[in-house]
C-alpha atoms as a PDB file:
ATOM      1  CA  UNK A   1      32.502   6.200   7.260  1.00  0.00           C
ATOM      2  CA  UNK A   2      33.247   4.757   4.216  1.00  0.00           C
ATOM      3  CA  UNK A   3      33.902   1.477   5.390  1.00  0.00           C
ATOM      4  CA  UNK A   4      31.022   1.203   7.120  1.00  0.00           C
ATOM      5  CA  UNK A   5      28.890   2.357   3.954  1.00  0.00           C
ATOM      6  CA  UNK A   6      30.690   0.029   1.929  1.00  0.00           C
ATOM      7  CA  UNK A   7      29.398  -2.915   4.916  1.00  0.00           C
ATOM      8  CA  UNK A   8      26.282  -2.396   5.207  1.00  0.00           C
ATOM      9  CA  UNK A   9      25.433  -2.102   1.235  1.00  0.00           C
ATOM     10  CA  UNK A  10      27.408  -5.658   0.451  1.00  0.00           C
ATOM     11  CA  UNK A  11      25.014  -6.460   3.402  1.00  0.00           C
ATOM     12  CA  UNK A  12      21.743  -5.634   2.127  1.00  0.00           C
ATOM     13  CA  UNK A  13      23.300  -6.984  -1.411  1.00  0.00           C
ATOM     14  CA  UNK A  14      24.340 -10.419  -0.034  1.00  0.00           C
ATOM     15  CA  UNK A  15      21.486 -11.285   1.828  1.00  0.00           C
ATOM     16  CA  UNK A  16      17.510 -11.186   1.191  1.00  0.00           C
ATOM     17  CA  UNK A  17      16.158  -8.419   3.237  1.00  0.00           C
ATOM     18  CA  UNK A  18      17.665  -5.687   0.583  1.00  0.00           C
ATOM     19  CA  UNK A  19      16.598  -7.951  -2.224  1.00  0.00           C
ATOM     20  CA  UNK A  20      13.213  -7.989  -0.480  1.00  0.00           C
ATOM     21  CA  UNK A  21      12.618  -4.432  -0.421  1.00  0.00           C
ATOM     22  CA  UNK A  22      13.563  -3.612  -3.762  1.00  0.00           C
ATOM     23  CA  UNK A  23      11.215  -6.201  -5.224  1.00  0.00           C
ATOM     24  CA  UNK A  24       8.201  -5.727  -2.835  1.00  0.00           C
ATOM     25  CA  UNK A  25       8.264  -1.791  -3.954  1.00  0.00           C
ATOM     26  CA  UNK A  26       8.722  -2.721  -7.876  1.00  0.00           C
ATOM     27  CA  UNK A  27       5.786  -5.364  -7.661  1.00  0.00           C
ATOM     28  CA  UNK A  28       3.775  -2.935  -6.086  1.00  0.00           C
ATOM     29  CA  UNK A  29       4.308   0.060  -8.318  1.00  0.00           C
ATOM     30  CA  UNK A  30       4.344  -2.307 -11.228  1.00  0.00           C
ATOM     31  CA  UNK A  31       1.100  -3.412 -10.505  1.00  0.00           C
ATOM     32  CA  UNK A  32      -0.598   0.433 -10.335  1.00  0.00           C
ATOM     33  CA  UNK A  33       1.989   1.188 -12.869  1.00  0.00           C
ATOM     34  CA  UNK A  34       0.211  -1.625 -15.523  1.00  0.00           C
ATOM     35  CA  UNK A  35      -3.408  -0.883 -14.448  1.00  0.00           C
ATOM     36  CA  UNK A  36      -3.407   3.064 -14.791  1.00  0.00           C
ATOM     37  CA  UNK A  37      -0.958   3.794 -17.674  1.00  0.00           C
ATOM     38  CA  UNK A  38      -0.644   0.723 -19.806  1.00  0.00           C
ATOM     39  CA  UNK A  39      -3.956  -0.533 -19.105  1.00  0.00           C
ATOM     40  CA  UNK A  40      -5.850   2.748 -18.516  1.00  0.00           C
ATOM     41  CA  UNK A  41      -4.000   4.755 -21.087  1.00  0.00           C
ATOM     42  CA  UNK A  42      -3.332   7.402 -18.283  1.00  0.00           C
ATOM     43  CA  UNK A  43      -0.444   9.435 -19.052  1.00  0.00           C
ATOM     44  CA  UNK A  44       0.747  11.220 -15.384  1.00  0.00           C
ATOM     45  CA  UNK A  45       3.069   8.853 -13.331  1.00  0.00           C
ATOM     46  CA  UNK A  46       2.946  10.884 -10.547  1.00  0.00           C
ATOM     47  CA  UNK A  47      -0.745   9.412  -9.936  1.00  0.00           C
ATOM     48  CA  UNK A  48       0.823   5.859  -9.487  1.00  0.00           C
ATOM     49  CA  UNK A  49       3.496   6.899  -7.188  1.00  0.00           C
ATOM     50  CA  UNK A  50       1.025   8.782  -5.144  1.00  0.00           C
ATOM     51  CA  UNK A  51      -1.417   5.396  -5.021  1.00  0.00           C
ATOM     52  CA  UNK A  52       1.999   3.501  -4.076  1.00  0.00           C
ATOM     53  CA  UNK A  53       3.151   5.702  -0.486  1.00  0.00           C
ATOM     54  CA  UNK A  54       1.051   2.992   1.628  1.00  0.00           C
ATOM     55  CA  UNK A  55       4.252   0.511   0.739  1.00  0.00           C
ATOM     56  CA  UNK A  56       6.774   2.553   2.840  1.00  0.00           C
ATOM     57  CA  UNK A  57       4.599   1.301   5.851  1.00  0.00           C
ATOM     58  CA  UNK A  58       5.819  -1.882   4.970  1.00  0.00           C
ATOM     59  CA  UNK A  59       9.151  -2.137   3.155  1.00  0.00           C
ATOM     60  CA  UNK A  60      10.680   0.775   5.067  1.00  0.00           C
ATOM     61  CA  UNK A  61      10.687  -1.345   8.774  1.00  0.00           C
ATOM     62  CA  UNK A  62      11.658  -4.318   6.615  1.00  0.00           C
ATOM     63  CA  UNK A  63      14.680  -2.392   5.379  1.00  0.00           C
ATOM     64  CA  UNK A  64      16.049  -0.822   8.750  1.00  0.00           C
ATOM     65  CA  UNK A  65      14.721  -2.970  11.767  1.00  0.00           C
ATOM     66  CA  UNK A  66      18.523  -4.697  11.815  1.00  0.00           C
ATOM     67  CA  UNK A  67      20.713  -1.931  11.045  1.00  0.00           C
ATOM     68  CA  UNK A  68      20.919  -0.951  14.487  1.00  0.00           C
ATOM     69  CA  UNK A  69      18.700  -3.403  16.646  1.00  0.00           C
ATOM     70  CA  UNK A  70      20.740  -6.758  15.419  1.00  0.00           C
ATOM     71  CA  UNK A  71      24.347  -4.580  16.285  1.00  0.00           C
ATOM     72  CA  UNK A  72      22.783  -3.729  19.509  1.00  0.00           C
ATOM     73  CA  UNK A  73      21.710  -7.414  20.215  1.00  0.00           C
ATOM     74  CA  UNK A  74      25.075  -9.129  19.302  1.00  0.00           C
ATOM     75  CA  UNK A  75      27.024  -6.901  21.034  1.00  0.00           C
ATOM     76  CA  UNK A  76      28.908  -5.888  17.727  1.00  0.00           C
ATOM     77  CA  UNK A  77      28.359  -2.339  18.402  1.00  0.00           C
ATOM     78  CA  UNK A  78      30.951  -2.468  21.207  1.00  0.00           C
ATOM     79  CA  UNK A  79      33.160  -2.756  17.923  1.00  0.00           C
ATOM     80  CA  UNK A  80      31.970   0.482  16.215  1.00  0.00           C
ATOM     81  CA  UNK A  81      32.266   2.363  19.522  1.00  0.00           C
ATOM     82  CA  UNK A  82      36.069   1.845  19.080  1.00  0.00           C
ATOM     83  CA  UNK A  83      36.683   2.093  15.831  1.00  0.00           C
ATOM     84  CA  UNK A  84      38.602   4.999  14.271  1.00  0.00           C
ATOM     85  CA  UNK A  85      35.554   7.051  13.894  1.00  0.00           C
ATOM     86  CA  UNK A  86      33.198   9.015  15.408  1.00  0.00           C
ATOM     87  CA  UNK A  87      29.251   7.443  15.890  1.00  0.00           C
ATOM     88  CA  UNK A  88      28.482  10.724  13.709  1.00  0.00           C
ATOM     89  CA  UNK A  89      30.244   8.595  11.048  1.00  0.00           C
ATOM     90  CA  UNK A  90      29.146   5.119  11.976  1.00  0.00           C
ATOM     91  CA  UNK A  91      25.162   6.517  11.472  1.00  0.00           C
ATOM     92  CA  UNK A  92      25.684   8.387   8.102  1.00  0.00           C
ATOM     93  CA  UNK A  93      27.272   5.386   7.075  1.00  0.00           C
ATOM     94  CA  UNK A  94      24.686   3.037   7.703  1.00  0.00           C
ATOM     95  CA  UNK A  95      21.819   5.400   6.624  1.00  0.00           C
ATOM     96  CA  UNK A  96      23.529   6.520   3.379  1.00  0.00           C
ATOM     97  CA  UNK A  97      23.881   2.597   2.425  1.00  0.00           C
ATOM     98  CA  UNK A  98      20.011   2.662   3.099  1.00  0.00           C
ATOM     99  CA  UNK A  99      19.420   5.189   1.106  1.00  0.00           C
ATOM    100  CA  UNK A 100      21.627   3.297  -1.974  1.00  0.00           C
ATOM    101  CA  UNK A 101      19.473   0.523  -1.298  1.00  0.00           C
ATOM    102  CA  UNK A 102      16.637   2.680  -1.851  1.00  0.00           C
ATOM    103  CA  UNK A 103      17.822   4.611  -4.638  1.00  0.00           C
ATOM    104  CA  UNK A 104      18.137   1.187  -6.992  1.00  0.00           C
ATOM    105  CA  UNK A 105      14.096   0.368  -7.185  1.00  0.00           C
ATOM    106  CA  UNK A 106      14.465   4.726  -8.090  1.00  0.00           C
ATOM    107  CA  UNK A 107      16.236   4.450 -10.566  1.00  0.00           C
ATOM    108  CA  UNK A 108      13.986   1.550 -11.962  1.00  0.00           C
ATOM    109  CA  UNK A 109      10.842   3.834 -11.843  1.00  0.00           C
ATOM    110  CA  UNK A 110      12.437   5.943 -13.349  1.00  0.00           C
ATOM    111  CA  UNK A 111      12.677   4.102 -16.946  1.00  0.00           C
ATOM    112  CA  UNK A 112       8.937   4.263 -16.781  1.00  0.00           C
ATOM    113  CA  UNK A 113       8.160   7.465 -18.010  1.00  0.00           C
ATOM    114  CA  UNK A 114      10.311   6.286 -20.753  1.00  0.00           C
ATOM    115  CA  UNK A 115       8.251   3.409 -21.665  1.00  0.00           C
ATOM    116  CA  UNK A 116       4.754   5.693 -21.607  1.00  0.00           C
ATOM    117  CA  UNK A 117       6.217   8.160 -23.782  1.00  0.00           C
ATOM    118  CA  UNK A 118       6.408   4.948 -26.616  1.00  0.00           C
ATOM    119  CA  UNK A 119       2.345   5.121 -26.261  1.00  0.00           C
ATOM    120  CA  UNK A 120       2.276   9.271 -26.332  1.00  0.00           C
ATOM    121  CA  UNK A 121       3.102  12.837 -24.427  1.00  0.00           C
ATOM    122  CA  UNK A 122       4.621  12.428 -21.292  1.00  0.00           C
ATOM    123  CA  UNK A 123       4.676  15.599 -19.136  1.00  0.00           C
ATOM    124  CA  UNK A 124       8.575  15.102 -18.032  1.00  0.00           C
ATOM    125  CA  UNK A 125       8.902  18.054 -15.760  1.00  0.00           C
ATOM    126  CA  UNK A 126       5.812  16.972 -14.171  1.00  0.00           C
ATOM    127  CA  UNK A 127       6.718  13.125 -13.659  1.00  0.00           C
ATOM    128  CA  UNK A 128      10.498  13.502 -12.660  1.00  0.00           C
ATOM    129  CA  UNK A 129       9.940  16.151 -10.081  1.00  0.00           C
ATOM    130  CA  UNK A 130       7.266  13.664  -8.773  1.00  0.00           C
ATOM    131  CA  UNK A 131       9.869  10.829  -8.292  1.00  0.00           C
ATOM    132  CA  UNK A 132      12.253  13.244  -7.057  1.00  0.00           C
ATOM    133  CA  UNK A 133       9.692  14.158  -3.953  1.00  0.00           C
ATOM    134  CA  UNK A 134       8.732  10.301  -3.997  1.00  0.00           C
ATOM    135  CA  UNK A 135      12.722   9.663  -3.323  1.00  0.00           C
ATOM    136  CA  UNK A 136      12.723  12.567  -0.370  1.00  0.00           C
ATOM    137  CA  UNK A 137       9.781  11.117   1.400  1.00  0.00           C
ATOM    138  CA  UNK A 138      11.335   7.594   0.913  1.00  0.00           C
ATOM    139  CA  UNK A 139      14.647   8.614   2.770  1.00  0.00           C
ATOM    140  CA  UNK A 140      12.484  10.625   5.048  1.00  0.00           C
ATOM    141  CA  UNK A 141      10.885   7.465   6.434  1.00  0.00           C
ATOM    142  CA  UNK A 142      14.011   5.421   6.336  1.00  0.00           C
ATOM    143  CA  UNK A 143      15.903   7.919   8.190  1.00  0.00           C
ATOM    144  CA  UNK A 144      12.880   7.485  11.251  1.00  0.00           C
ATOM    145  CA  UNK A 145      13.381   3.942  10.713  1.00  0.00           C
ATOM    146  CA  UNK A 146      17.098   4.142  11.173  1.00  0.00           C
ATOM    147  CA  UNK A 147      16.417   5.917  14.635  1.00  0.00           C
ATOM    148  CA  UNK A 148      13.538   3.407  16.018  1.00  0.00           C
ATOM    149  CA  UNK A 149      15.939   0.710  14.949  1.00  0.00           C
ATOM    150  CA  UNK A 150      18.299   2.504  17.375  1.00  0.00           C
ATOM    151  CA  UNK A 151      16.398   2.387  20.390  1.00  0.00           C
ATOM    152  CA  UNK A 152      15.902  -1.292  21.058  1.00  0.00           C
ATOM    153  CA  UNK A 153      17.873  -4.817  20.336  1.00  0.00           C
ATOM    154  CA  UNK A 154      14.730  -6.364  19.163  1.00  0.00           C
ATOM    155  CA  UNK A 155      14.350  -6.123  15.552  1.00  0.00           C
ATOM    156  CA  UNK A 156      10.651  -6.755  15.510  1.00  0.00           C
ATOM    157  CA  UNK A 157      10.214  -4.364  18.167  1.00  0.00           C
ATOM    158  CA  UNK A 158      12.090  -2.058  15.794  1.00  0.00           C
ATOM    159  CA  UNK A 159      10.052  -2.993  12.837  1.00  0.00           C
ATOM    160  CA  UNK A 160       6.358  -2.692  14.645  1.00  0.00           C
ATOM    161  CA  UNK A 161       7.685   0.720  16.465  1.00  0.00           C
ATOM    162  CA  UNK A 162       8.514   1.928  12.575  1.00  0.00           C
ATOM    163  CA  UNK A 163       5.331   1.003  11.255  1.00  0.00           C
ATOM    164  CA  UNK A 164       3.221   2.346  13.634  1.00  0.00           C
ATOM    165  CA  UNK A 165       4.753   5.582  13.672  1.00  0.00           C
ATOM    166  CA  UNK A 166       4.901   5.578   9.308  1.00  0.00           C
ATOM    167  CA  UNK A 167       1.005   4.798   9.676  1.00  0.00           C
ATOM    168  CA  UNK A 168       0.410   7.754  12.128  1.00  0.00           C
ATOM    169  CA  UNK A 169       2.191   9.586   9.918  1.00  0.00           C
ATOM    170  CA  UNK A 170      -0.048   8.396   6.945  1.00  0.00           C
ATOM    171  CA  UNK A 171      -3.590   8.535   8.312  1.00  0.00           C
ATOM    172  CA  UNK A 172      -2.367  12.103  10.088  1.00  0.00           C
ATOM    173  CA  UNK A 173      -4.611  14.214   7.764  1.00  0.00           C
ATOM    174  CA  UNK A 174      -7.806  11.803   9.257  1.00  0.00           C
ATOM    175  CA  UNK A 175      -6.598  12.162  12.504  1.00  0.00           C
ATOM    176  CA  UNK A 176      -6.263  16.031  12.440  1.00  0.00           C
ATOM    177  CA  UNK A 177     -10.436  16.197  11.216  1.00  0.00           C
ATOM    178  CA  UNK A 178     -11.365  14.564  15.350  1.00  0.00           C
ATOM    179  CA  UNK A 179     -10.394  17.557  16.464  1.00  0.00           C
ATOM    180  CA  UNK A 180     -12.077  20.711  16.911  1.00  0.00           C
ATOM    181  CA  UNK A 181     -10.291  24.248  15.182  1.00  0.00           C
ATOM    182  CA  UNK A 182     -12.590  26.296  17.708  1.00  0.00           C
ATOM    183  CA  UNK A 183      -9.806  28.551  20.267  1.00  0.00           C
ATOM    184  CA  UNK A 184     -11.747  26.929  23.098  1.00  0.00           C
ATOM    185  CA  UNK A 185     -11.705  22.987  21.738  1.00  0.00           C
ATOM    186  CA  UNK A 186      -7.775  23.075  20.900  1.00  0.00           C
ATOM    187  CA  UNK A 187      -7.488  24.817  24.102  1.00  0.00           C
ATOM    188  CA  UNK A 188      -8.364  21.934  26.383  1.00  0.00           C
ATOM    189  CA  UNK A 189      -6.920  19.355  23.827  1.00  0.00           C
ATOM    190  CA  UNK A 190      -3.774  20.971  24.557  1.00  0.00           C
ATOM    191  CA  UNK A 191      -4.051  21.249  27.912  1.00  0.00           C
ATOM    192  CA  UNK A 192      -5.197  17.263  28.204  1.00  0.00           C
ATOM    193  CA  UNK A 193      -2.048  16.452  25.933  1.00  0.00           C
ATOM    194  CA  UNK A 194       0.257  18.623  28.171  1.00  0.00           C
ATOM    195  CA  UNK A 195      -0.770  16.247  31.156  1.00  0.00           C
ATOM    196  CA  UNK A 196      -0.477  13.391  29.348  1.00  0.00           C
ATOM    197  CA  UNK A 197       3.112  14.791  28.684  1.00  0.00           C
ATOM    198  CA  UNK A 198       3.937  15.384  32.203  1.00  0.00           C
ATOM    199  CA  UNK A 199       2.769  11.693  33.191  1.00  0.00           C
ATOM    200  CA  UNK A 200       5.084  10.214  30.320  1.00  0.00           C
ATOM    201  CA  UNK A 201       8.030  12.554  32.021  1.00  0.00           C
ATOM    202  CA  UNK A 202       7.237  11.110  35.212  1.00  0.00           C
ATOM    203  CA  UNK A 203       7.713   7.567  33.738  1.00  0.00           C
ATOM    204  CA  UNK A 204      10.956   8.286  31.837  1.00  0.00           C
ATOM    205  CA  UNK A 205      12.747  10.206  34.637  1.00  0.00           C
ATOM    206  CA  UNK A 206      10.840   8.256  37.860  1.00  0.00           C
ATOM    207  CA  UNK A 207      10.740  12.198  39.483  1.00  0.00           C
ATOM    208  CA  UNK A 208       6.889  13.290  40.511  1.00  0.00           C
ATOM    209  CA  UNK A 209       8.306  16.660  41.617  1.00  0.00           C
ATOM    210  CA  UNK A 210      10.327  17.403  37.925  1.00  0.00           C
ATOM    211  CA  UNK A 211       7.016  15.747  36.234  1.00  0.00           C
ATOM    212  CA  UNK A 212       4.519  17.774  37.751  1.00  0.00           C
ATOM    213  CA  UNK A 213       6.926  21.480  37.679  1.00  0.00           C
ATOM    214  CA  UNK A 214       7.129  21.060  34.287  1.00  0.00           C
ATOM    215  CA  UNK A 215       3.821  20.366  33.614  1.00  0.00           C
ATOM    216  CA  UNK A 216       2.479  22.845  35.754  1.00  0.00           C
ATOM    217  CA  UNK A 217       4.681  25.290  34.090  1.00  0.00           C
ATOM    218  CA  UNK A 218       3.729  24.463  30.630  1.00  0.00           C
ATOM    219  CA  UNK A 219      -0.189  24.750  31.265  1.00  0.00           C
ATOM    220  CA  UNK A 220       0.543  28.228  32.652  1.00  0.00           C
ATOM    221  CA  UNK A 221       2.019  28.962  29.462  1.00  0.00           C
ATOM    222  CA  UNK A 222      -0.898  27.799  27.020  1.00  0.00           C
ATOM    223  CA  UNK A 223      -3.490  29.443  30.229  1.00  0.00           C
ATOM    224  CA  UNK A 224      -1.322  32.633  29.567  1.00  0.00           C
ATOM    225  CA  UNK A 225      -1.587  32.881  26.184  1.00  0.00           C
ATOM    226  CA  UNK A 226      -5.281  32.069  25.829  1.00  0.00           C
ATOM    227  CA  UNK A 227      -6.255  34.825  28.237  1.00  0.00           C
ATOM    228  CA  UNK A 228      -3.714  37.299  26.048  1.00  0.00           C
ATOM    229  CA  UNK A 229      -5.355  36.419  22.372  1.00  0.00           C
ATOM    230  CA  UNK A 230      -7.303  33.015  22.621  1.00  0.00           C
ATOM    231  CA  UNK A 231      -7.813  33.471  18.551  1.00  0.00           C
ATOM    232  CA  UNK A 232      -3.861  32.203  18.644  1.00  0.00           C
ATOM    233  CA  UNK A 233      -5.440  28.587  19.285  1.00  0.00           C
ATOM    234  CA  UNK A 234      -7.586  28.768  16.486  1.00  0.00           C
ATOM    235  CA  UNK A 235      -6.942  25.828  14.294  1.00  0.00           C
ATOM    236  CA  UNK A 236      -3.645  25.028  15.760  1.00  0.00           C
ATOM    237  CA  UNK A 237      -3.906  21.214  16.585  1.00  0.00           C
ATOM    238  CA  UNK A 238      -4.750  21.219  12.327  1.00  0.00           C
ATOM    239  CA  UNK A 239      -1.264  23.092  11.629  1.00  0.00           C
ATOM    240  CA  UNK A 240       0.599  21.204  14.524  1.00  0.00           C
ATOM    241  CA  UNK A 241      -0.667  17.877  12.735  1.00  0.00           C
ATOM    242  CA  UNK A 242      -0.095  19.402   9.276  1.00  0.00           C
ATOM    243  CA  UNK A 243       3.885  20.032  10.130  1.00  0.00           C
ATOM    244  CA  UNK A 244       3.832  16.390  11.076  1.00  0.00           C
ATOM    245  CA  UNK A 245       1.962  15.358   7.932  1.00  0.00           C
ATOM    246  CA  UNK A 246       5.225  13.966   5.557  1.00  0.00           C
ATOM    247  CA  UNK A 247       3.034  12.036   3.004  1.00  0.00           C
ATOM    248  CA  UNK A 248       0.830  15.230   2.509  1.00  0.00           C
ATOM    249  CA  UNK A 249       4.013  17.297   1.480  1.00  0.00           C
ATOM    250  CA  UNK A 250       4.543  14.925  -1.556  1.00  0.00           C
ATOM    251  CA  UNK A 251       1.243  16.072  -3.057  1.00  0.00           C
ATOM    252  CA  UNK A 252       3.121  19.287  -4.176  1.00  0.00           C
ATOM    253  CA  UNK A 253       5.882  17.125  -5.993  1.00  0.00           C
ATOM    254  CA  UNK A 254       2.788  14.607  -7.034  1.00  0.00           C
ATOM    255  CA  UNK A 255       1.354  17.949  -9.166  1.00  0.00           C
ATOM    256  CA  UNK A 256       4.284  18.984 -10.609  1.00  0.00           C
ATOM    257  CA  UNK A 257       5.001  21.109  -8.194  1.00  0.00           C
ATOM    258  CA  UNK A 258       8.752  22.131  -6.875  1.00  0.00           C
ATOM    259  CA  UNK A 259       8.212  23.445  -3.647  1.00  0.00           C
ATOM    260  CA  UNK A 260      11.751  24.448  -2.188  1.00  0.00           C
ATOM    261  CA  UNK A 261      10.140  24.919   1.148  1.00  0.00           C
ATOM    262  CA  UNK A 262       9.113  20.620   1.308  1.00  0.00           C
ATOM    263  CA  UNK A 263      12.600  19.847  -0.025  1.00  0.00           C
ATOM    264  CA  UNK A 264      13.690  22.125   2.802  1.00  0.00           C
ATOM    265  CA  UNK A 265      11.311  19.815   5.089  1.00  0.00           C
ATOM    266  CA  UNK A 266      12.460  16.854   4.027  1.00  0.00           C
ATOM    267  CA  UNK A 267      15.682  17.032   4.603  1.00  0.00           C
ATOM    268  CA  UNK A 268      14.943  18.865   7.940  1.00  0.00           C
ATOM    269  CA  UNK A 269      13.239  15.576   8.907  1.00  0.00           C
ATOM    270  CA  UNK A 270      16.282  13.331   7.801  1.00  0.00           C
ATOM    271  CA  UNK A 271      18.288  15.803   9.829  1.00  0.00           C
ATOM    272  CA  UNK A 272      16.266  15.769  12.843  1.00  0.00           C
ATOM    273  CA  UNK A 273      16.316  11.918  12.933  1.00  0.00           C
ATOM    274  CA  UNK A 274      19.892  11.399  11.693  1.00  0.00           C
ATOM    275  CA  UNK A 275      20.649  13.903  14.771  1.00  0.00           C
ATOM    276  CA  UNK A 276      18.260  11.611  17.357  1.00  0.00           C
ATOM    277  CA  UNK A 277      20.035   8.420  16.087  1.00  0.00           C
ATOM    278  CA  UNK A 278      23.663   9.716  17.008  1.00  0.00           C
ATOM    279  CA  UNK A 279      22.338  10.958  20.448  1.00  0.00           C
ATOM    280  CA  UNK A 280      20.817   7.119  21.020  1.00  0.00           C
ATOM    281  CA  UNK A 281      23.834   5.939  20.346  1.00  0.00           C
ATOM    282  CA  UNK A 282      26.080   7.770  22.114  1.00  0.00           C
ATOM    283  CA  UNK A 283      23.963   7.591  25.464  1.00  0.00           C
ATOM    284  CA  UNK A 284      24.087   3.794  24.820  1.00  0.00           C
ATOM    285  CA  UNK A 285      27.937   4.325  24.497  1.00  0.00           C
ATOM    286  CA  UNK A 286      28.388   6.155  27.868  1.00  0.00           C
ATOM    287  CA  UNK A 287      25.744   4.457  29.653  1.00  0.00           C
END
């Protein structure tokens, strides 16, 4: 695992794309960073890091569309497959040198509570448990970006897959507002997004029968439940789209806030995608 850390960082470090990312997100968060606190005098940093999330949409696929999807194209992850470690290995390798990568532009923003506190009071608690929920979310994202990369050779496939699903993942707390929190309205959207489920089965596994048992079975479940106590689907498309919402668990951090329970989600997300990377892999190894 270690060599395969040590790889991918003098990677990123010998060639633009990590150079790319680390001075894209210090532009950006030096330009908020100059028009709120040294221009407008305001003394929380959290509020520029907060302004800044929309660059993960952007630097993030930049960072991880070849990690996996250029390996996959050459053929050079043949190589990994037999090396002297397991793909376990091979994937925390490559996403801890990510999150290295990562952790420089950090460390950076960092210094810049030190430089406001020249011009007055800086609340420190306040601003360092920001950046440390602004560092989460960051390897968060990075850790989906690590798995889309996975899934195909084609790194712009890789990189548009990534920032599609980052956006979704931004504009969530819009989307969640188009739908109704009545028992009755969630009822039927979950029923039409159980279908919709069922169809995509169909298409993955090519078996109508499998497709349309399993969706069958799953609308009897959500029928069953609505008959029992139909006030259980009362605002749950909201909290379904809330557990989904990783950009609104930062505001927490962003207040000074530090909430063990979105640490806790955080690194369940990394884990969950870190977990769905290794299982890509290794069906792409025995396939």
């Amino acid at each position: 695992m270690t060599a395969v850390y040590k790889k991918e960082v003098k990677g990123f470090l010998t060639s633009m794309i990590g150079y790319v990312f680390i001075a894209f997100l210090l532009v950006i968060c030096g330009v908020y960073f100059t028009a709120y606190h040294l221009q407008g005098a305001y003394p929380k940093f959290a509020y520029t890091l907060d302004s800044v999330l929309f660059v993960f949409l952007i630097a993030v696929p930049v960072l991880t569309m070849r990690i996996l999807a250029e390996e996959r194209k050459q053929k050079t992850d043949q190589l990994l497959f037999t090396a002297p470690v397991s793909v376990t290995q091979v994937v925390v390798g490559k996403y801890l040198a990510l999150v290295t990568v990562y952790l420089i532009p950090v460390a950076v923003l960092c210094i810049y509570p030190l430089i406001l506190s020249q011009f007055g009071t800086i609340p420190y608690p306040e601003t360092y448990t920001a950046l440390l929920g602004f560092f989460l979310l960051g390897c968060s994202f990075l850790a989906i970006g690590l798995y889309l990369s996975s899934v195909t050779e084609s790194q712009v496939i890789a990189a548009v897959l990534t920032f599609l699903l980052l956006f979704l993942c931004y504009v969530i707390q819009g989307i969640a507002s188009f739908f109704p929190e009545t028992s009755d309205g969630s009822f039927f959207t979950l029923a039409a997004l159980t279908a919709v489920g069922a169809f995509c089965v169909y298409l993955m596994i090519g078996s109508a029968l499998i497709a349309v048992i399993a969706g069958a079975a799953a609308e009897a479940v959500l029928t069953v439940v609505y008959v029992v106590n139909s006030s259980f689907y009362e605002g749950l498309i909201q909290k379904i789209l809330n557990v989904l919402d990783l950009s609104g668990h930062f505001s927490d951090f962003a207040s000074g806030i530090l909430d063990l329970t979105a640490v806790v989600y955080y690194l369940s997300v990394i884990a969950v995608f870190l977990f769905l990377t290794v299982q890509s892999v290794q069906k792409r190894r025995w396939g």
